[in-house]
N, C-alpha and C. Protein backbone atom coordinates (compact mmCIF):
# COMPACT_ATOMS: atom_id res chain seq x y z
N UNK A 1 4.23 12.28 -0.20
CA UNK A 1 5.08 11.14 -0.49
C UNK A 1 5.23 10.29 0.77
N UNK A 2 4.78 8.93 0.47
CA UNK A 2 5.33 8.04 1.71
C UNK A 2 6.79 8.02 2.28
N UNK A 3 6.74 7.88 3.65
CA UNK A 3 8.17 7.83 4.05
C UNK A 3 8.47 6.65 4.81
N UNK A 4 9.45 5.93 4.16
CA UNK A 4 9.89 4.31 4.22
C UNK A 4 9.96 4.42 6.02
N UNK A 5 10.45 5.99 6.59
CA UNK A 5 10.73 5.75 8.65
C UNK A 5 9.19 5.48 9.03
N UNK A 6 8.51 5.79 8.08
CA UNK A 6 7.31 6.21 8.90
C UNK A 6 6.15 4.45 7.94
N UNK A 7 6.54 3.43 7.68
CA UNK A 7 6.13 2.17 7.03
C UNK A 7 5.84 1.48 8.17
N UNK A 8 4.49 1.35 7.97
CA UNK A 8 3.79 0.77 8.65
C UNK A 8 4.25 -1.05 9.11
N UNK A 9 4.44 -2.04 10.28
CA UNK A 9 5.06 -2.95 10.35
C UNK A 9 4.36 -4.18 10.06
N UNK A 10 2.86 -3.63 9.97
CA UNK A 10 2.07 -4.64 8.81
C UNK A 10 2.54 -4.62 7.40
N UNK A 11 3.22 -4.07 6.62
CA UNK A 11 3.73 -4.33 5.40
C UNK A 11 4.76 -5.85 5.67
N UNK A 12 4.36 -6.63 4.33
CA UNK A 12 5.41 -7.30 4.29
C UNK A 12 6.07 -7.10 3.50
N UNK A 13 7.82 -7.33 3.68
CA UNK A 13 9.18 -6.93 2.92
C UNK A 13 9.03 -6.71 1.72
N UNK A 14 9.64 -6.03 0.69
CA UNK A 14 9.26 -5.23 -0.34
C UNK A 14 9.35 -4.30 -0.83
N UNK A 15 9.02 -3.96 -2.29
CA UNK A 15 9.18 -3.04 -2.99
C UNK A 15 8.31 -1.80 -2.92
N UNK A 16 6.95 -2.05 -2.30
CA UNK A 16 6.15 -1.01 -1.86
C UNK A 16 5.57 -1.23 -0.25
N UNK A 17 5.47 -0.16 -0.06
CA UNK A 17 4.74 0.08 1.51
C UNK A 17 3.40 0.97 2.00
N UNK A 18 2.95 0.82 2.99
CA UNK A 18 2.16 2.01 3.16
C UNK A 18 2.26 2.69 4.25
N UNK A 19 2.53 4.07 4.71
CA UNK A 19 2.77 4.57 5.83
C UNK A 19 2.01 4.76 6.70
N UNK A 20 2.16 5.68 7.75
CA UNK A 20 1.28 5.85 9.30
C UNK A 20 0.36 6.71 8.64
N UNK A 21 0.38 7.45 7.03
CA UNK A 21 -0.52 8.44 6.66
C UNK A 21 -2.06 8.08 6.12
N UNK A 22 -2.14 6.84 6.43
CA UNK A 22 -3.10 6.29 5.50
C UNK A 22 -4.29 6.63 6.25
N UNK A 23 -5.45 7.02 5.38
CA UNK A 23 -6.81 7.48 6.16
C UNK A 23 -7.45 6.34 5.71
N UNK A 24 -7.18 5.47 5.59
CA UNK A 24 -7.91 4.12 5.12
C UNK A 24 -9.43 4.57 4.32
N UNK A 25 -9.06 4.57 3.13
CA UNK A 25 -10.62 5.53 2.40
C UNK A 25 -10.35 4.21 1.47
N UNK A 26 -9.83 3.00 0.99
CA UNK A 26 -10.07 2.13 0.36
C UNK A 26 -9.85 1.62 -0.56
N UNK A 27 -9.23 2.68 -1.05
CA UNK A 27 -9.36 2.96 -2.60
C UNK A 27 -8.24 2.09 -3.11
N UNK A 28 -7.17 1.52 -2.57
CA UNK A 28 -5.89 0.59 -2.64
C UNK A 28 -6.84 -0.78 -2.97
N UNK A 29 -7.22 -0.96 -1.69
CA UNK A 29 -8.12 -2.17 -1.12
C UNK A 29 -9.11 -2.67 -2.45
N UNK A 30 -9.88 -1.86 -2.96
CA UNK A 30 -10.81 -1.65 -3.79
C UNK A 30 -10.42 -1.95 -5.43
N UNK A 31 -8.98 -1.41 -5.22
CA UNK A 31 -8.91 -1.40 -6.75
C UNK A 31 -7.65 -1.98 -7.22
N UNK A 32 -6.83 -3.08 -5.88
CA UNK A 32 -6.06 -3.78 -6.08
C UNK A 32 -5.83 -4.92 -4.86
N UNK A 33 -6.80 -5.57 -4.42
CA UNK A 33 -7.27 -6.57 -3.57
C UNK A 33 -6.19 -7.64 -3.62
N UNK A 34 -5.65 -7.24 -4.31
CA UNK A 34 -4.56 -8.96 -4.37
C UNK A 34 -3.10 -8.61 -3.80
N UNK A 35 -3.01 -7.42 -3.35
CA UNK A 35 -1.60 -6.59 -2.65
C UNK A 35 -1.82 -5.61 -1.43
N UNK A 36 -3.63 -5.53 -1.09
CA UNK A 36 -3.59 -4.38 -0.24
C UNK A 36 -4.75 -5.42 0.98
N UNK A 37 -4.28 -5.37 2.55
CA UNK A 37 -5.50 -5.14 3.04
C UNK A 37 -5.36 -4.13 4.02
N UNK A 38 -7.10 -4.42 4.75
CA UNK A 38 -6.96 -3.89 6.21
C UNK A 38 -6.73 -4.03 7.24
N UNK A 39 -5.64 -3.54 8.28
CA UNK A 39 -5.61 -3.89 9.60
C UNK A 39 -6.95 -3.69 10.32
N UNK A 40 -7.65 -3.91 10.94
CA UNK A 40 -8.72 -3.19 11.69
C UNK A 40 -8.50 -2.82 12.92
N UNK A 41 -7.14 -2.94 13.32
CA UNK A 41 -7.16 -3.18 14.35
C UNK A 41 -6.39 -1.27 15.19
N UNK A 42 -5.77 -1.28 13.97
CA UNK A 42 -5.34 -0.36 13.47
C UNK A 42 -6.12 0.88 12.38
N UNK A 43 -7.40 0.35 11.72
CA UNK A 43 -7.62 0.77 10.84
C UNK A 43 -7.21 1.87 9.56
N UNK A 44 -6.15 0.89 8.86
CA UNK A 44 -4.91 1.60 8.05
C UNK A 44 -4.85 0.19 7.14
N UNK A 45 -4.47 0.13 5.93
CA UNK A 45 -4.19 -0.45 4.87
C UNK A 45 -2.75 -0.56 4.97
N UNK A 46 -2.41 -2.07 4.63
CA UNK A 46 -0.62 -2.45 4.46
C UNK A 46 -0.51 -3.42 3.51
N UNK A 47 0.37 -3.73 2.77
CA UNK A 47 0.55 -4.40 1.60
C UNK A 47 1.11 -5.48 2.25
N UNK A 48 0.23 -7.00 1.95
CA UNK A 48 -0.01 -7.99 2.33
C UNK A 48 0.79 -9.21 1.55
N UNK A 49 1.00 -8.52 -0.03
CA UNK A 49 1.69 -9.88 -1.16
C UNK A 49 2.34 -8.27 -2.22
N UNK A 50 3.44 -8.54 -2.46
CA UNK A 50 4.27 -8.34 -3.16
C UNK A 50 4.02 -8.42 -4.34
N UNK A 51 4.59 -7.57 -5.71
CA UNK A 51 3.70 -7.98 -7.00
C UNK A 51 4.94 -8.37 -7.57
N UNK A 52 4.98 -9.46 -8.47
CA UNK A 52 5.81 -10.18 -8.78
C UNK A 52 5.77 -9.94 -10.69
N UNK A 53 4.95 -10.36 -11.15
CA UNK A 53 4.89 -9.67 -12.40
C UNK A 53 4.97 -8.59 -13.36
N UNK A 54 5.42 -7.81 -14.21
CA UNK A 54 5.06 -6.86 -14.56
C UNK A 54 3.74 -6.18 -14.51
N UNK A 55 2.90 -6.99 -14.74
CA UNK A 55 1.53 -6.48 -14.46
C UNK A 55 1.06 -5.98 -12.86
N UNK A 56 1.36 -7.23 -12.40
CA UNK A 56 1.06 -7.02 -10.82
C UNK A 56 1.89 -5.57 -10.35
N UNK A 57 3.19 -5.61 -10.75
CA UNK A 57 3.72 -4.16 -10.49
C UNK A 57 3.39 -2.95 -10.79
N UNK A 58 2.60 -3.27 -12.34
CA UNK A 58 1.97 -1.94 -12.61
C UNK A 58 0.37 -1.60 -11.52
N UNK A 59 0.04 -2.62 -11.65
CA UNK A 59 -1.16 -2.25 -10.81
C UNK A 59 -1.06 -1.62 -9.38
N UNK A 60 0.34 -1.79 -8.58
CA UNK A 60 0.65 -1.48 -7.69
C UNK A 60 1.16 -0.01 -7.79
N UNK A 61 1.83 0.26 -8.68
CA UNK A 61 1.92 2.05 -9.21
C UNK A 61 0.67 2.46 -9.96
N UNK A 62 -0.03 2.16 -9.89
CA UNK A 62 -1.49 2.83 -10.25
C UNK A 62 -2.23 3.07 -8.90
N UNK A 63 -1.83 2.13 -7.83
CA UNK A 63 -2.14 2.25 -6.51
C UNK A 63 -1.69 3.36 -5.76
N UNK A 64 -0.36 3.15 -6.07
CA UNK A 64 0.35 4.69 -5.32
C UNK A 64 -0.26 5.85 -5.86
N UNK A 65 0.29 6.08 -7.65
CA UNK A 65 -0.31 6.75 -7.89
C UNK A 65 -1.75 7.17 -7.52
N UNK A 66 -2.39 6.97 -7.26
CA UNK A 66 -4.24 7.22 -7.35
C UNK A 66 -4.83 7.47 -5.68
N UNK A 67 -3.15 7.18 -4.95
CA UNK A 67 -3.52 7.12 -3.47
C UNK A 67 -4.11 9.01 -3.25
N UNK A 68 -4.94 9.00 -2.22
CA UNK A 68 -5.04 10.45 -2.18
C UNK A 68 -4.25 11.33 -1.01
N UNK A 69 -3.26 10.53 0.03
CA UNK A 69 -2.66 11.11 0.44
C UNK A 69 -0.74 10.82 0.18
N UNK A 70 -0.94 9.95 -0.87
CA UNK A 70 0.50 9.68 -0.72
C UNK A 70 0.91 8.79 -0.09
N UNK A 71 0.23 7.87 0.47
CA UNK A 71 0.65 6.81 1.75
C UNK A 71 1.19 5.80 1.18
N UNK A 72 1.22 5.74 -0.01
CA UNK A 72 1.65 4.17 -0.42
C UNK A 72 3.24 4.40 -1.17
N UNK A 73 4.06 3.90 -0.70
CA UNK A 73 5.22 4.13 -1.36
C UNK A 73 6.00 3.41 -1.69
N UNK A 74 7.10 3.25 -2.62
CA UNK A 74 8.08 2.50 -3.42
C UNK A 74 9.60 2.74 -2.96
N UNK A 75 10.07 1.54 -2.30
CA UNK A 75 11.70 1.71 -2.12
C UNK A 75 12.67 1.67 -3.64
């Protein structure tokens, strides 16, 4: 489970985040491009746009869900 102490400060404000756990494997990035990128700098994934719709929200809990370490999380 993501932990909101441990939210990465590339997230912007919001209902979901992604933590320091992220092994950046893509799979956010990949399969919801319109809420996730990459830092490179950092190489770690942080949620970039907020989902505003019902839809957009679900796609964002299909994100968490499907994450493989848990990194993506919901306040």
């Amino acid at each position: 489970m993501a932990e909101i102490q441990n939210r990465l400060p590339q997230n912007i404000p919001g209902r979901f985040f992604v933590d320091d756990s992220c092994i950046d494997c893509d799979l956010c990035r990949e399969n919801t491009p319109d809420f996730f990128r990459r830092d490179d700098d950092i190489g770690q994934s942080f949620v970039f746009r907020q989902p505003e719709t019902p839809e957009e929200i679900q796609q964002c809990l299909d994100a968490l869900d499907g994450c493989p370490t848990n990194s993506i999380g919901e306040v």
